[in-house]
C-alpha atoms as a PDB file:
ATOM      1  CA  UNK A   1      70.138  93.278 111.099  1.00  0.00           C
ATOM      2  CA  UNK A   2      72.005  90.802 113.094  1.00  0.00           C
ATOM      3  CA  UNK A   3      73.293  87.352 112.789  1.00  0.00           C
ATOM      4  CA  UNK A   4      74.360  85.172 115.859  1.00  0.00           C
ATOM      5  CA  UNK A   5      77.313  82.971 115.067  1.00  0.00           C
ATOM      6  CA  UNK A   6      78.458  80.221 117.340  1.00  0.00           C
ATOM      7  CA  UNK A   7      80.734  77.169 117.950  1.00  0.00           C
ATOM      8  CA  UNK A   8      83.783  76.445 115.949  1.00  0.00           C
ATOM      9  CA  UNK A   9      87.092  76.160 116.567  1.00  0.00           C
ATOM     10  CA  UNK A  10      89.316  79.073 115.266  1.00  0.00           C
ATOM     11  CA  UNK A  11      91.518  80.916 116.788  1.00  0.00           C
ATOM     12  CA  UNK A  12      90.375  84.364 117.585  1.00  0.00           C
ATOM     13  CA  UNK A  13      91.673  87.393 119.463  1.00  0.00           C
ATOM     14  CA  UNK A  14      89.831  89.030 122.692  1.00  0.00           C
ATOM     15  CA  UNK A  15      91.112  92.020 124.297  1.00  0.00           C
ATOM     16  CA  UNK A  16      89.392  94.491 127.159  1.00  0.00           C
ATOM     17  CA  UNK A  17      90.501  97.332 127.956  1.00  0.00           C
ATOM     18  CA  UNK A  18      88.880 100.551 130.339  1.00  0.00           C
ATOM     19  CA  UNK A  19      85.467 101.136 128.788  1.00  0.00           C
ATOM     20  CA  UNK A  20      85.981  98.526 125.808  1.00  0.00           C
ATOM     21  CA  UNK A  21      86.344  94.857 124.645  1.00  0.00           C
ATOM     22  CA  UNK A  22      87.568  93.994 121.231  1.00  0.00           C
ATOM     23  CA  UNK A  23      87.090  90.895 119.077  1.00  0.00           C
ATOM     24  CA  UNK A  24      89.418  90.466 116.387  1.00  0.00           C
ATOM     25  CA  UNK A  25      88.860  87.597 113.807  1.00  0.00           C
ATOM     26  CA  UNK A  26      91.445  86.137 111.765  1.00  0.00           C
ATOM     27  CA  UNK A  27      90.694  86.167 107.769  1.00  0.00           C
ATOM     28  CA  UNK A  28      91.167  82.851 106.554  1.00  0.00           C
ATOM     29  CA  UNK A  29      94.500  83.425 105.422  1.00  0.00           C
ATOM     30  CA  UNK A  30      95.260  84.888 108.451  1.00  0.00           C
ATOM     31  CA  UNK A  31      97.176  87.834 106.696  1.00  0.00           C
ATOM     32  CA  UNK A  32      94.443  90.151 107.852  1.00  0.00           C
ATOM     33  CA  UNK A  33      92.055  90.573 111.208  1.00  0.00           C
ATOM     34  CA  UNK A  34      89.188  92.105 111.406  1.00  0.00           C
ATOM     35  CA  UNK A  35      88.637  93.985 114.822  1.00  0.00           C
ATOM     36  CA  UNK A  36      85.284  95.161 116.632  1.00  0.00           C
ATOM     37  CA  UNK A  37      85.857  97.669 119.659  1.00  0.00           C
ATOM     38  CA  UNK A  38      82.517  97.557 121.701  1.00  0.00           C
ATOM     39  CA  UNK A  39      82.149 100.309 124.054  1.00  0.00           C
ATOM     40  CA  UNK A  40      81.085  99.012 127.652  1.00  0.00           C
ATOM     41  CA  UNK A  41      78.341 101.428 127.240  1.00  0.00           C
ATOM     42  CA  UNK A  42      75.420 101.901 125.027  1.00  0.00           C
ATOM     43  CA  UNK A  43      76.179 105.042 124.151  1.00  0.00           C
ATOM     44  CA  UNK A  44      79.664 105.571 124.475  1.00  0.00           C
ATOM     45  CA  UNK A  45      80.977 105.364 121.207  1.00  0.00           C
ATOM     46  CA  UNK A  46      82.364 109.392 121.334  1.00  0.00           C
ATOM     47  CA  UNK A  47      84.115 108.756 124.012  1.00  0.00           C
ATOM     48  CA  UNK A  48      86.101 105.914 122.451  1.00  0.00           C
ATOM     49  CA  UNK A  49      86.749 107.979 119.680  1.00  0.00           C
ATOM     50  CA  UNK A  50      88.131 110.495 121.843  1.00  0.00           C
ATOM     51  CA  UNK A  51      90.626 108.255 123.383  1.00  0.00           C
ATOM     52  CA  UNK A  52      91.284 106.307 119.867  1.00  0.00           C
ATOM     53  CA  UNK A  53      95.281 106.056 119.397  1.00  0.00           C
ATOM     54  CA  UNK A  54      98.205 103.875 118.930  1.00  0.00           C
ATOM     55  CA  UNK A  55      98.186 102.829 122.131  1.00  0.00           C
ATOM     56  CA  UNK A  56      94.635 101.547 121.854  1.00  0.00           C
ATOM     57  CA  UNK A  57      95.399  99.787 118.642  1.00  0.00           C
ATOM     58  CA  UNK A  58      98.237  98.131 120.147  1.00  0.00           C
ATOM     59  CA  UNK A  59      96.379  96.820 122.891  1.00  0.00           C
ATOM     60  CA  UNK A  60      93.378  95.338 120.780  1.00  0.00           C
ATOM     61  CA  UNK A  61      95.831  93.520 118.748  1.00  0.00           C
ATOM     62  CA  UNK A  62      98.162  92.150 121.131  1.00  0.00           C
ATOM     63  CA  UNK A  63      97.810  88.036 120.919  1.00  0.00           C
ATOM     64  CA  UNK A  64      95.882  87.094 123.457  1.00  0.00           C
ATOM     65  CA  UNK A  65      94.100  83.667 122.301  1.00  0.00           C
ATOM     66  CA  UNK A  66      90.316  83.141 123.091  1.00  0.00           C
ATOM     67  CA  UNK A  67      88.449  80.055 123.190  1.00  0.00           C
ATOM     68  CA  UNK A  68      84.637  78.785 122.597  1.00  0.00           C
ATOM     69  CA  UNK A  69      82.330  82.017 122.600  1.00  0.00           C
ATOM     70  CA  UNK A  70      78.249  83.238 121.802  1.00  0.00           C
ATOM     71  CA  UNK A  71      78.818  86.408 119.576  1.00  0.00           C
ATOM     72  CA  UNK A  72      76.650  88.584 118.124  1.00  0.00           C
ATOM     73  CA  UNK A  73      77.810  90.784 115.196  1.00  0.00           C
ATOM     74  CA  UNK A  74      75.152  93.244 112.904  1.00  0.00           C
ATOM     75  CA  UNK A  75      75.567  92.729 109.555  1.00  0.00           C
ATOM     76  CA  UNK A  76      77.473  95.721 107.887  1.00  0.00           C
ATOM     77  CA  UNK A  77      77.413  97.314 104.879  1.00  0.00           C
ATOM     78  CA  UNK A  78      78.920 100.785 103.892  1.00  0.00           C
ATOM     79  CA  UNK A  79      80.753 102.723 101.513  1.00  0.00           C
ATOM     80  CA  UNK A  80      82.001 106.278 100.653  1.00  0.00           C
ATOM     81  CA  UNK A  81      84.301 108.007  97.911  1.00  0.00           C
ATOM     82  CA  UNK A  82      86.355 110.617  98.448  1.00  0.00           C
ATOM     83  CA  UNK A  83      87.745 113.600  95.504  1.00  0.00           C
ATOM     84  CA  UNK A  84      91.098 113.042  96.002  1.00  0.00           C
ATOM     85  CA  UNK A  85      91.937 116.322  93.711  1.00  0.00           C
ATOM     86  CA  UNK A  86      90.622 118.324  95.856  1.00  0.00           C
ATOM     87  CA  UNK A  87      92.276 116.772  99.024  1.00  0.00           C
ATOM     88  CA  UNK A  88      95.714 116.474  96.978  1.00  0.00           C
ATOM     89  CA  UNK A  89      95.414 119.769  96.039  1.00  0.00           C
ATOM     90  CA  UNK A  90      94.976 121.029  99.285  1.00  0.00           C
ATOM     91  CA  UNK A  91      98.403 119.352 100.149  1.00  0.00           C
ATOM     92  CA  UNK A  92      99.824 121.012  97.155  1.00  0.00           C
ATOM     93  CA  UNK A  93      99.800 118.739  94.796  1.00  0.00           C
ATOM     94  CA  UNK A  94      98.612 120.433  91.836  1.00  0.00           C
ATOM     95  CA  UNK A  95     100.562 119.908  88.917  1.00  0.00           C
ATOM     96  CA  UNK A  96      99.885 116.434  88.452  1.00  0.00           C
ATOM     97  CA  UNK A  97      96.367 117.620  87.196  1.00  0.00           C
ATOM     98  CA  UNK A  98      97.290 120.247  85.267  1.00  0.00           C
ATOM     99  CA  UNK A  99      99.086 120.421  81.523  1.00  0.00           C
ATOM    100  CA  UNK A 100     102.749 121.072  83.136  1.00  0.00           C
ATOM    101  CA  UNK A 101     102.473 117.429  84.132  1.00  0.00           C
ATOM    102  CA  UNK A 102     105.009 114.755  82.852  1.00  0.00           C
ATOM    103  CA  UNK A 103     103.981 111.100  84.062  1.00  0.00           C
ATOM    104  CA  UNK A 104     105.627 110.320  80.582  1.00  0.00           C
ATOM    105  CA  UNK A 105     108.256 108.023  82.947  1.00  0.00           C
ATOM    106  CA  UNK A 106     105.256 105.707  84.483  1.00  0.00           C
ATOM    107  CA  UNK A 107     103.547 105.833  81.041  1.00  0.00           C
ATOM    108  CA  UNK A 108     105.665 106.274  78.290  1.00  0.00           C
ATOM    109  CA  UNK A 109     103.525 109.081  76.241  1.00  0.00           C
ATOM    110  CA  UNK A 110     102.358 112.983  77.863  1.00  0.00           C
ATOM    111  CA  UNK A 111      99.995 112.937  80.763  1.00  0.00           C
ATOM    112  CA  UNK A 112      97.849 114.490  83.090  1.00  0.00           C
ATOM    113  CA  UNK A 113      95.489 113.114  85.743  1.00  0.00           C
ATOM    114  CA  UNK A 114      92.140 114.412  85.002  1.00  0.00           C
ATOM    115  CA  UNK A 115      90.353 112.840  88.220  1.00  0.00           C
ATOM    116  CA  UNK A 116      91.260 111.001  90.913  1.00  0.00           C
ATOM    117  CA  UNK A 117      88.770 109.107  93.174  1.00  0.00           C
ATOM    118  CA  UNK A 118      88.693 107.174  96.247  1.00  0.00           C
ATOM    119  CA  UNK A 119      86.165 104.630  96.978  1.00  0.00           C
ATOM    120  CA  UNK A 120      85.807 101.801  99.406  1.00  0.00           C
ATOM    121  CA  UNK A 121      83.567  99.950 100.104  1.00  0.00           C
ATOM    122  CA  UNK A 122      82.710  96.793 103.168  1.00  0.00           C
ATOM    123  CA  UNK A 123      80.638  94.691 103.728  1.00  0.00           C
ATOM    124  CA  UNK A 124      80.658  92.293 106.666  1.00  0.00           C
ATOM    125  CA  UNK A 125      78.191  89.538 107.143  1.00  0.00           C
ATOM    126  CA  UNK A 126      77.817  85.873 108.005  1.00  0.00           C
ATOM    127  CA  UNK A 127      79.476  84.795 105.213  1.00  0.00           C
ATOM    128  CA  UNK A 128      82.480  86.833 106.147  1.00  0.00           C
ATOM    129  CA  UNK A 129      84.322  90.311 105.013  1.00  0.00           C
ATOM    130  CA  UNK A 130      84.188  91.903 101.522  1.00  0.00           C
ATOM    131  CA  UNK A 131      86.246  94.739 101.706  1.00  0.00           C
ATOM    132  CA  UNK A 132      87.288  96.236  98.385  1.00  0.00           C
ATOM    133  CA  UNK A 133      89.466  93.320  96.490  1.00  0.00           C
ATOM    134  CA  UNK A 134      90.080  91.785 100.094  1.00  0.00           C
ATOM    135  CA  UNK A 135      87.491  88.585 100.862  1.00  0.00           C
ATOM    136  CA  UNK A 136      87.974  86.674 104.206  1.00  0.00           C
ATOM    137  CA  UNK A 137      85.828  84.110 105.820  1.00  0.00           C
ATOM    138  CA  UNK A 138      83.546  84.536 109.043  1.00  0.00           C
ATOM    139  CA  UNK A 139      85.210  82.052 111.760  1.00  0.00           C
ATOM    140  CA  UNK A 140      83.944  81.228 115.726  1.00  0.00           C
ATOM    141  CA  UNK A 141      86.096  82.167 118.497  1.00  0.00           C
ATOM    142  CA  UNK A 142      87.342  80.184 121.460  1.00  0.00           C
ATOM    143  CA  UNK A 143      88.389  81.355 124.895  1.00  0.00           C
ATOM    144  CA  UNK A 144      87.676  84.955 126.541  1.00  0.00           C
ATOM    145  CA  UNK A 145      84.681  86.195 127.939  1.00  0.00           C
ATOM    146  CA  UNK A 146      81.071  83.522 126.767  1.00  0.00           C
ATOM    147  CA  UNK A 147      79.687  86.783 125.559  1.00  0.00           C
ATOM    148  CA  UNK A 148      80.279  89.330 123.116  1.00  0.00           C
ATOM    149  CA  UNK A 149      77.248  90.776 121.646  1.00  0.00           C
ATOM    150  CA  UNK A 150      77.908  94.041 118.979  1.00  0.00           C
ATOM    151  CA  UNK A 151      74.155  95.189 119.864  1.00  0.00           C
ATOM    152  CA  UNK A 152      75.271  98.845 120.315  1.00  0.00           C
ATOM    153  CA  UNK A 153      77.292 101.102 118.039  1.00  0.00           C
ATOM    154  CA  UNK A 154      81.469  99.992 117.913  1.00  0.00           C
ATOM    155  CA  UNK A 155      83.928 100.966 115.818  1.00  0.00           C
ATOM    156  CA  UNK A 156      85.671  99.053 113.296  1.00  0.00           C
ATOM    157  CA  UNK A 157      88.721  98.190 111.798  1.00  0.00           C
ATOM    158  CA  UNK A 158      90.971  95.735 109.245  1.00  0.00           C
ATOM    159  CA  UNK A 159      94.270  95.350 109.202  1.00  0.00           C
ATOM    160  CA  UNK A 160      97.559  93.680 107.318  1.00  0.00           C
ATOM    161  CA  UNK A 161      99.658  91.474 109.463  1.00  0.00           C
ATOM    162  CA  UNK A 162     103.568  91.040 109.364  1.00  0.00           C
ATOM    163  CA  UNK A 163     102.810  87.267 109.482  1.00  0.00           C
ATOM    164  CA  UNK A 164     100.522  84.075 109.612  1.00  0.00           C
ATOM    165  CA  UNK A 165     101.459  83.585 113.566  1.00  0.00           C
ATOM    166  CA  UNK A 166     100.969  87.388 114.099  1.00  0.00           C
ATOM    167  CA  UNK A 167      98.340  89.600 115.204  1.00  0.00           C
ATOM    168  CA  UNK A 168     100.874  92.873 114.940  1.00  0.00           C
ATOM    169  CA  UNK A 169      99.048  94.875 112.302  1.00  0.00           C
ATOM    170  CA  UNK A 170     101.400  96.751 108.997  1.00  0.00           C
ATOM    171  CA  UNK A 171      98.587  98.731 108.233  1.00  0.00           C
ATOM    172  CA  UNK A 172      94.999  99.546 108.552  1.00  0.00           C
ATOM    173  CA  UNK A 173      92.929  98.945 105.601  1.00  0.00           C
ATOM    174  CA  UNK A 174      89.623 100.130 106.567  1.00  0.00           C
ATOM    175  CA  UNK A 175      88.632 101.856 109.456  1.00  0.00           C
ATOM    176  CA  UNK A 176      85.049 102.805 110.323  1.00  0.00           C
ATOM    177  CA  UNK A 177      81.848 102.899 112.714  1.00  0.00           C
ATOM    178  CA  UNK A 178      78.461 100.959 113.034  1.00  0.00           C
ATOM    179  CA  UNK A 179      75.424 102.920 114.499  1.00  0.00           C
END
């Protein structure tokens, strides 16, 4: 499903790079951005992935301010939960979950992790981002290209910024695709 959004006055992010453009829109307290990388063509998702780096992160979130734009963005919703005993165990990290464990110094008392569980969740829509315990609000970008229509699959990410003026990210929170 898709939603067209149009007009307002916020100020987004547009990027293009070879094969790809990316739209990244501020959360409303700008301490996160939300970033779309649309491959040029239809089907070229793989090869984004292929070439997906630092480099490429770098260069969809350098400030680069856009004005009034038409966009088109599918409304998203996905999630997916990980065993992180298994995966911490296959890093070596096994004691935690067995009886030799002392977490005593973060608890106070004798204990053991008996599971541990990863789950996110996102949702993206017109009303904005849900991601986990993050919310942000769905603005309209100015300046850049009139066009940028997510009608084809794109890969997604959120990140933390250093500041309210910046679009350098700390981390990325989510990271995922749309097909």
């Amino acid at each position: 499903m898709t939603k067209e959004l149009k007009g307002g006055n916020e100020e987004w992010n547009f990027q293009r790079g070879e094969g790809w453009k990316c739209l990244g829109i501020p959360y409303k307290n700008r301490k996160a951005w939300l970033y779309i990388v649309l491959p040029e063509a239809i089907d070229g998702l793989s090869a984004l992935i292929e070439k997906l780096d630092h480099l490429l992160i770098e260069k969809c979130t350098e400030r680069r301010k856009t004005f009034k734009m038409d966009i088109i963005i599918p409304i998203i919703q996905n999630s997916s939960s990980i065993n992180l005993e298994t995966k911490l165990k296959e890093l070596g990290i096994t004691e935690m979950f067995s009886d030799k464990a002392n977490l005593s110094g973060m608890l106070g008392r004798p204990t053991k992790v008996e599971k541990a569980i990863h789950k996110a969740v996102i949702k993206i829509d017109e009303k904005g981002t849900e991601a986990s315990a993050a919310t942000g609000s769905v603005m309209v970008a100015r300046c850049g290209p009139s066009l940028f229509y997510a009608t084809h699959p794109f890969l997604y990410f959120i990140t933390s910024v250093e500041g309210n003026d910046s679009t350098k990210p700390k981390d990325i929170l989510f990271m995922g695709t749309f097909c």
